[in-house]
Protein backbone atom coordinates (compact mmCIF):
# COMPACT_ATOMS: atom_id res chain seq x y z
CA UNK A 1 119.48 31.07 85.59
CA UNK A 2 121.28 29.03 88.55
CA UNK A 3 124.25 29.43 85.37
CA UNK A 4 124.35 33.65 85.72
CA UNK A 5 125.35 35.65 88.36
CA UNK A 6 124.22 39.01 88.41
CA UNK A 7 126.37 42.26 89.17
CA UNK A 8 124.39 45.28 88.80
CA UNK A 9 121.80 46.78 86.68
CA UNK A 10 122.94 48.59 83.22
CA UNK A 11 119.36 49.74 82.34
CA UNK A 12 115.64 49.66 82.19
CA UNK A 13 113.21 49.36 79.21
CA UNK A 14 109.43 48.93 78.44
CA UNK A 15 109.79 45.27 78.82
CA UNK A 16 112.38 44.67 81.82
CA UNK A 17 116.04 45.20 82.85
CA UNK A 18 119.32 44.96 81.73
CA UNK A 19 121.74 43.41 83.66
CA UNK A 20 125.51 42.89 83.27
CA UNK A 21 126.21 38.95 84.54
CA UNK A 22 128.81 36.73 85.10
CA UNK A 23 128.49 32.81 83.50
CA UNK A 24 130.20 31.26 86.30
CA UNK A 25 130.65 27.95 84.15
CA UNK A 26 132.96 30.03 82.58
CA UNK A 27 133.71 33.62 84.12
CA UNK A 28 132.55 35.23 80.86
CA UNK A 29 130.95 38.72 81.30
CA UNK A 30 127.55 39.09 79.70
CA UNK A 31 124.36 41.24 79.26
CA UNK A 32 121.04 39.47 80.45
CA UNK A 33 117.98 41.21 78.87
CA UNK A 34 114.92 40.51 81.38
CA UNK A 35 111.83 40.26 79.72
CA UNK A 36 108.49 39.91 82.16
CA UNK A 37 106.13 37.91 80.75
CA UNK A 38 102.73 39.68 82.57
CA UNK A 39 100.19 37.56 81.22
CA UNK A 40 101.37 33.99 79.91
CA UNK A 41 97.93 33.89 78.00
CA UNK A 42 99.33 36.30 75.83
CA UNK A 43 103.15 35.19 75.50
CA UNK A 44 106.10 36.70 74.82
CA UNK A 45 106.10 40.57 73.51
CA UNK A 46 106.35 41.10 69.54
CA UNK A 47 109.09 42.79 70.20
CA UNK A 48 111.03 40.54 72.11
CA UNK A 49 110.10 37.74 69.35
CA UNK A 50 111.18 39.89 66.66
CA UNK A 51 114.78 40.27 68.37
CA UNK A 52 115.13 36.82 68.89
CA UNK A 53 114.43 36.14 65.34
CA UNK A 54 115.96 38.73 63.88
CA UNK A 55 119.18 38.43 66.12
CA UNK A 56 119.95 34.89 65.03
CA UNK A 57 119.04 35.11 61.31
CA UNK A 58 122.05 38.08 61.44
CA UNK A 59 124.33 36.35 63.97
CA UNK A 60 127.47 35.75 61.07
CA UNK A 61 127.90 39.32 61.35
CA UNK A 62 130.86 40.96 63.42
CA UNK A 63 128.69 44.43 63.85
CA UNK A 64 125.67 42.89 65.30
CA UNK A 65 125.66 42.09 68.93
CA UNK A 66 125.64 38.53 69.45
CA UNK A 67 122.12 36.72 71.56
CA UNK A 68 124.12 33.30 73.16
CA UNK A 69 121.10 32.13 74.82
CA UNK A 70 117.75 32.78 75.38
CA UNK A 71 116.38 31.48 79.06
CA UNK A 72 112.79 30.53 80.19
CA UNK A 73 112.25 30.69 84.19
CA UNK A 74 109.97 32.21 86.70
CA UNK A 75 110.73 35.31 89.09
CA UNK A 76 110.33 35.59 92.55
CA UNK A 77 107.04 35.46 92.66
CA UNK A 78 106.61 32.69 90.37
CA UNK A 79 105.80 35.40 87.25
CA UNK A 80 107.40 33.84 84.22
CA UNK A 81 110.46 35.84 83.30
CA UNK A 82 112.01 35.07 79.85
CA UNK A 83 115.90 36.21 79.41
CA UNK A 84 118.14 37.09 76.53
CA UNK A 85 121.90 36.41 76.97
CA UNK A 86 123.88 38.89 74.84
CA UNK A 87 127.91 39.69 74.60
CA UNK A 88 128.71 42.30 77.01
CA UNK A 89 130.25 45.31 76.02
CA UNK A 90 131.49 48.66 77.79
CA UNK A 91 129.65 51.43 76.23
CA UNK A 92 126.72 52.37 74.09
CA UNK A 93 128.18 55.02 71.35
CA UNK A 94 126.52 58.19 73.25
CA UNK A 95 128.53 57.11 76.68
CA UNK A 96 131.43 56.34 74.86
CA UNK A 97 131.76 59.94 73.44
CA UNK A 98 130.83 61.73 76.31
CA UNK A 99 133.39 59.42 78.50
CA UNK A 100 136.17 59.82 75.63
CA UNK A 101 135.82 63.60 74.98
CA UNK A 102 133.46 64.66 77.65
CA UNK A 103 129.79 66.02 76.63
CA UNK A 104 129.82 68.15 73.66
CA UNK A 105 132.54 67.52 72.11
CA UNK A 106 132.75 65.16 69.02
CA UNK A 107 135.35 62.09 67.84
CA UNK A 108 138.13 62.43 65.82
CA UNK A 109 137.36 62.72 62.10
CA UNK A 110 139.54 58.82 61.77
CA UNK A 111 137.47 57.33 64.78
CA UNK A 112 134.42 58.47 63.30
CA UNK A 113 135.30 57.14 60.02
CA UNK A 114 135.83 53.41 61.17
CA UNK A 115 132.34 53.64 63.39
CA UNK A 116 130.83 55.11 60.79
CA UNK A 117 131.84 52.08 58.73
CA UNK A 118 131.70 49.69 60.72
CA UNK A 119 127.89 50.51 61.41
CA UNK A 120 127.36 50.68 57.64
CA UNK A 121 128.66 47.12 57.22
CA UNK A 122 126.19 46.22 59.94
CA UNK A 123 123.24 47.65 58.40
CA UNK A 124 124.40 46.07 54.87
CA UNK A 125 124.18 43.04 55.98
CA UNK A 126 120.87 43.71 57.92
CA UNK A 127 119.53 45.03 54.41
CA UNK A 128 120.68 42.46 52.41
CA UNK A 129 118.95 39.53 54.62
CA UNK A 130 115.69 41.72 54.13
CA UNK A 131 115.72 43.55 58.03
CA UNK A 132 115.14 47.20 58.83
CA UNK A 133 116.77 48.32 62.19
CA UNK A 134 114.34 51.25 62.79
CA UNK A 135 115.56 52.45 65.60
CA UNK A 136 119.16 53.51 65.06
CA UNK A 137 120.53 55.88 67.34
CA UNK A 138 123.51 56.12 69.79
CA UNK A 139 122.37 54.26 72.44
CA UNK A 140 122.08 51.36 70.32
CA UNK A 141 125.56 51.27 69.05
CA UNK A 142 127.64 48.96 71.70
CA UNK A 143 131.34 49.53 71.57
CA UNK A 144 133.76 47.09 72.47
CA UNK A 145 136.50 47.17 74.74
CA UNK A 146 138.77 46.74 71.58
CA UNK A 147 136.49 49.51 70.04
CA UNK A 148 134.15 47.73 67.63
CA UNK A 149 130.79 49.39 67.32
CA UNK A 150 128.02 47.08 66.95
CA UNK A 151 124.29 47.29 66.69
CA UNK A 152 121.98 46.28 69.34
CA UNK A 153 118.42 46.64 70.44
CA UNK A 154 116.46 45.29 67.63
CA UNK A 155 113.02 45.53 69.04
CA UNK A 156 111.71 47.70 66.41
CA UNK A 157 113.32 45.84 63.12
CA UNK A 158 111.34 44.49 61.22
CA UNK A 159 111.64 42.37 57.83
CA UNK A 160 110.44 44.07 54.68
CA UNK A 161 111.07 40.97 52.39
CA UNK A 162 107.72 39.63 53.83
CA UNK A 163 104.79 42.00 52.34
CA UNK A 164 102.68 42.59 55.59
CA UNK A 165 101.62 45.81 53.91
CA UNK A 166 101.86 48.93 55.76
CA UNK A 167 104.23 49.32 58.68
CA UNK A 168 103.65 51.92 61.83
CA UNK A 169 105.59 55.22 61.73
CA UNK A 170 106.06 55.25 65.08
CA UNK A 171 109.36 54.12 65.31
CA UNK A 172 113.14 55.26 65.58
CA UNK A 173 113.47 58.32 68.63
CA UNK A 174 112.54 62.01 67.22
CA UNK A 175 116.50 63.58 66.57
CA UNK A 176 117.25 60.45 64.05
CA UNK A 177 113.92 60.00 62.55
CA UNK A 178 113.75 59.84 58.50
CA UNK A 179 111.68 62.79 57.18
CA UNK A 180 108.95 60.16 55.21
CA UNK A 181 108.20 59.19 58.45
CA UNK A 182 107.82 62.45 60.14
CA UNK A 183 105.46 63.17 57.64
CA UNK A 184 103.27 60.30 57.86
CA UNK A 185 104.49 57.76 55.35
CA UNK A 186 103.94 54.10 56.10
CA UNK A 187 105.42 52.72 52.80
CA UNK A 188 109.27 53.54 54.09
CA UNK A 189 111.96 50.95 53.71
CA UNK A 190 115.70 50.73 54.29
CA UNK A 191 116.59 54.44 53.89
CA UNK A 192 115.26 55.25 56.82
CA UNK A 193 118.13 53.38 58.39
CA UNK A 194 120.35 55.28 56.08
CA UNK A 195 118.86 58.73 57.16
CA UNK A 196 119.91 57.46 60.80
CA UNK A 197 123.41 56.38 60.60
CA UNK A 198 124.08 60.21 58.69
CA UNK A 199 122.58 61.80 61.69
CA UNK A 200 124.83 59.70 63.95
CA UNK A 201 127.77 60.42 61.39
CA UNK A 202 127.53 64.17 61.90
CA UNK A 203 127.05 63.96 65.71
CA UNK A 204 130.13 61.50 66.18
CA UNK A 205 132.67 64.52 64.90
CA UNK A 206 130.33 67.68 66.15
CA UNK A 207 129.02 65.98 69.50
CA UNK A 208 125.71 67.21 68.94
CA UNK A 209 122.69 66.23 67.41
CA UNK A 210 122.45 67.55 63.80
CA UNK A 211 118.25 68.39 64.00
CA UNK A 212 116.89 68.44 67.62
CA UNK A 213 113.30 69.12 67.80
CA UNK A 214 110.50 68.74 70.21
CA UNK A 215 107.98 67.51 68.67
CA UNK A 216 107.38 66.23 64.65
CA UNK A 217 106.49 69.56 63.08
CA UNK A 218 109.74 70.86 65.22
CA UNK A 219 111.84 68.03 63.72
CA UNK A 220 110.85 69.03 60.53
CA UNK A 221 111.50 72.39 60.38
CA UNK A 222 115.26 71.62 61.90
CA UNK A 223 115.58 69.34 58.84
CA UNK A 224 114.61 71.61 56.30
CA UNK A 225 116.38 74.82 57.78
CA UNK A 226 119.45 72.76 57.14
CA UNK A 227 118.74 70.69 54.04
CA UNK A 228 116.20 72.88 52.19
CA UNK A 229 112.56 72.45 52.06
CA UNK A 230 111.43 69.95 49.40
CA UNK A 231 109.57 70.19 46.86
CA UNK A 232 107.79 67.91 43.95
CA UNK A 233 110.91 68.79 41.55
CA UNK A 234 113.26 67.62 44.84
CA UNK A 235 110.91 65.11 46.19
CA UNK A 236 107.82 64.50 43.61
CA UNK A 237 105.90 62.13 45.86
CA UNK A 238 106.29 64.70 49.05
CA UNK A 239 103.27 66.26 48.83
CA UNK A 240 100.95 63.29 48.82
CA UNK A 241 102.21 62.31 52.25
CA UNK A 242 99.92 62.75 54.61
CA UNK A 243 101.00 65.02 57.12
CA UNK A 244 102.64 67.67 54.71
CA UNK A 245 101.82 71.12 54.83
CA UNK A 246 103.00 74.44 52.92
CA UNK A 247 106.19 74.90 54.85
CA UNK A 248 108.12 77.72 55.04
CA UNK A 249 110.59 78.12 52.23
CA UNK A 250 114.17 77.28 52.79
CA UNK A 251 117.00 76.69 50.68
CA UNK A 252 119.82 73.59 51.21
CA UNK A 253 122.77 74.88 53.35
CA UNK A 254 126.33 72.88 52.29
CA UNK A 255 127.15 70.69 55.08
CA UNK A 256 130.76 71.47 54.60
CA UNK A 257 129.59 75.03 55.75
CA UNK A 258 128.42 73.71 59.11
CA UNK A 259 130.40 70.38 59.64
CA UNK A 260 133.84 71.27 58.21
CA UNK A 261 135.27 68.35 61.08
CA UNK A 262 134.13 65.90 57.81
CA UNK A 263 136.10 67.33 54.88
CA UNK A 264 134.74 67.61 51.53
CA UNK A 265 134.37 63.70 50.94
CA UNK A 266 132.38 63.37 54.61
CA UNK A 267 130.46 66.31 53.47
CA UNK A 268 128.97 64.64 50.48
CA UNK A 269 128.88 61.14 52.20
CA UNK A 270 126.75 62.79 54.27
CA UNK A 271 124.55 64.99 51.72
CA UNK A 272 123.76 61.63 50.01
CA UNK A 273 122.79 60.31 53.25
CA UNK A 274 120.81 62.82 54.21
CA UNK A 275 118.76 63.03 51.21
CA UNK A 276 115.31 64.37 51.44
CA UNK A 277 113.56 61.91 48.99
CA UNK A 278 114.22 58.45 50.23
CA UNK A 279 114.48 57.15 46.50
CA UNK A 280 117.40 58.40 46.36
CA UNK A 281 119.22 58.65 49.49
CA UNK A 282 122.49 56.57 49.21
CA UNK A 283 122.38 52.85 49.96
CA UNK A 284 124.20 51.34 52.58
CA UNK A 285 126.33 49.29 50.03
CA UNK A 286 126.96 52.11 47.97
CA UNK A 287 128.08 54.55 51.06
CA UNK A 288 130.78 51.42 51.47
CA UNK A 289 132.51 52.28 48.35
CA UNK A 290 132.28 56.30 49.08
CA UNK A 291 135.61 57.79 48.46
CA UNK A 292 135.34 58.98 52.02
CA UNK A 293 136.19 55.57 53.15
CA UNK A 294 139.25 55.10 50.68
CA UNK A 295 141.84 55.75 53.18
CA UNK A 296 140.63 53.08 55.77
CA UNK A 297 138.99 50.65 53.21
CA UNK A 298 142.40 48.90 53.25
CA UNK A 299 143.12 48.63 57.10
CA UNK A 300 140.22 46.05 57.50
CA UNK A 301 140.71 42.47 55.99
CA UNK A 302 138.33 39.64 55.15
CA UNK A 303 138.78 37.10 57.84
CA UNK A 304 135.65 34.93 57.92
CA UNK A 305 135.22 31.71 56.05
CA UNK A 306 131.91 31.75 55.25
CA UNK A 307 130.51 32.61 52.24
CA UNK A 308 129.61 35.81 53.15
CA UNK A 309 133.41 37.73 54.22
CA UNK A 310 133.26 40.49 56.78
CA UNK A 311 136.09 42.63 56.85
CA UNK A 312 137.62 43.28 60.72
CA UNK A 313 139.78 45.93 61.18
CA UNK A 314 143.41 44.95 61.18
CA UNK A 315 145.09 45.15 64.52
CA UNK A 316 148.59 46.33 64.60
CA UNK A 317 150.12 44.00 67.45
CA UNK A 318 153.44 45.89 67.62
C-alpha cells in the first residue's frame, strides 16, 4: 500500500470502503476497494473472489471497469485487509443524472441512447463469456470523465456456463429486479440482466424509476399495472413459480403512452426488454441491432486489435 495515497472516502459496503487514491509512482487517480478480511480461517469473501475472477476474465472490454491490482496487507491493527485497485471515474450513472439535470429530471433522448448502448455492449460481452451481472442498477454504472458508462460492482455475478444448479434469488436491488425472480424462480439466466438495463433505459430519459415498490408483492404489482398481468398464454411457465398468486387482472399499457421521451423505436426497444416471460425478452446482442440504435450505430468504430472488436465512440476532435 506504501504505493497509494489515499484522498477521501467515496463509499461504504458490506465488505469495506471505497476510497479514491493517488499511485504516487505515477500520479494516476484510482479507486481502492477495501476488503476486511475478519477471520483469515475463513479467507477472502465469495464475493470479493467472484469479482476478482470475474473482473479479469472480462478485462478486454471498454464497458467494464478495469481491476489493475489486487493488494494483500494488514490494517492498523494488524487485521489482514485485502485491496482491489480499480480505474477511477467521476460518477456512478444515478449521480451523474442528478448532477447533470438535477433530481428528477431525465437525459436527453441521444445521451441515453449511447449509455444505453454502451451498457448493452458491456453486458454482451459479459453474456457471451458465460457471466450474469445480477445486480445492475445505477449506482453500478461508472461514467467517465469523457462520458463512457461502464459496469462495476460485480459482487453478485455469477457464471452460468458452470452448472452449479440452482442460484439464490436474492440478488439485484428491488426497483430493477426481473419479475422470475420476484416470484421465486431460481432457474433465471441472462435476461434478468436484460430486464435491468430496460428499467435503467426508461429512468435515464424520465429520471425516475419505472416500478418502485416496497416490498416483492409491491414490486410486482407496479410491474404488472404497467406491463399487464401474465398469464400461461403470455407466460406458460408463470404459474408454476413458486411465489405466484391470483393477481389482480391488468392489461399491458403502451410504453409510448407513458415514456413518449423514447419515440416509437425506444418504445419497443424497451417493450422487448421488458418482457414478462424471460424466454423471450430480447437478448443483449439482439437489442444491439434494434433500429433504435441505427442513428448512432455508425458514430462508434472498431478500434481494438484483438479478436474480439469493441466499438468506441468516435470523438470529434474539432
Amino acid at each position: 500500500m506504501e504505493n497509494y495515497k489515499r484522498t477521501e472516502v467515496l463509499g461504504e459496503g458490506t465488505y469495506g470502503k471505497v476510497y479514491k487514491a493517488q499511485d504516487i509512482r505515477t500520479n494516476e487517480i484510482v479507486a481502492l476497494k477495501k476488503t476486511l478480511l475478519v477471520n483469515e480461517d475463513e479467507g477472502v469473501p465469495a464475493t470479493t473472489l467472484r469479482e476478482v475472477s470475474i473482473l479479469r476474465a472480462l478485462s478486454e472490454c471498454p464497458y467494464i471497469v478495469k481491476l489493475s491490482d489486487v493488494l494483500h496487507t494488514a490494517s492498523r491493527n494488524g487485521k489482514p485487509v485485502l485491496y482491489l485497485v480499480f480505474e477511477y471515474l467521476e460518477h456512478d450513472l444515478k449521480h451523474y443524472m442528478i448532477s447533470k439535470k438535477g433530481r428528477g429530471t431525465g437525459l436527453d433522448k441521444n445521451q441515453a441512447m449511447h449509455f444505453a448502448y454502451q451498457i448493452l455492449l458491456g453486458i454482451e460481452h459479459c453474456h457471451s463469456h458465460g457471466v450474469m451481472h445480477r445486480d445492475l442498477k445505477p449506482q453500478n454504472l461508472l461514467v467517465s470523465k469523457d462520458e463512457i458508462i461502464k459496469l462495476a460492482d460485480f459482487g453478485l455475478g455469477r457464471s452460468f456456463s458452470i452448472p452449479i444448479g440452482k442460484y439464490t434469488h436474492e440478488v439485484v436491488t428491488l426497483w430493477y429486479r426481473a419479475p422470475e425472480i420476484l416470484l421465486g424462480s431460481k432457474c433465471y439466466s441472462t435476461p434478468i440482466d436484460i430486464w435491468s438495463i430496460g428499467c435503467i433505459l426508461a429512468e435515464m430519459v424520465t429520471g425516475r424509476p419505472l416500478f418502485c415498490g416496497e416490498s416483492e408483492i409491491e414490486q410486482l404489482l407496479a410491474i404488472f399495472r404497467i406491463m399487464g398481468t401474465p398469464s400461461n398464454e403470455t407466460w406458460p411457465t408463470v404459474e408454476t413459480l413458486r411465489d405466484w398468486h391470483d393477481f389482480p387482472q391488468w392489461k399491458p399499457t403502451e410504453l409510448y403512452k407513458i415514456i413518449p421521451q423514447l419515440g416509437k423505436d425506444g418504445c419497443d426497444l424497451l417493450t422487448q426488454m421488458l418482457c414478462l416471460d424471460p424466454s423471450k425478452r430480447i437478448t443483449a446482442s439482439d437489442a444491439l441491432q434494434h433500429p433504435f440504435f441505427d442513428e448512432i450505430r455508425s458514430e462508434y468504430v472498431n478500434n481494438f486489435t484483438n479478436k474480439e472488436n469493441f466499438p468506441l465512440p468516435v470523438v470529434n476532435k474539432n
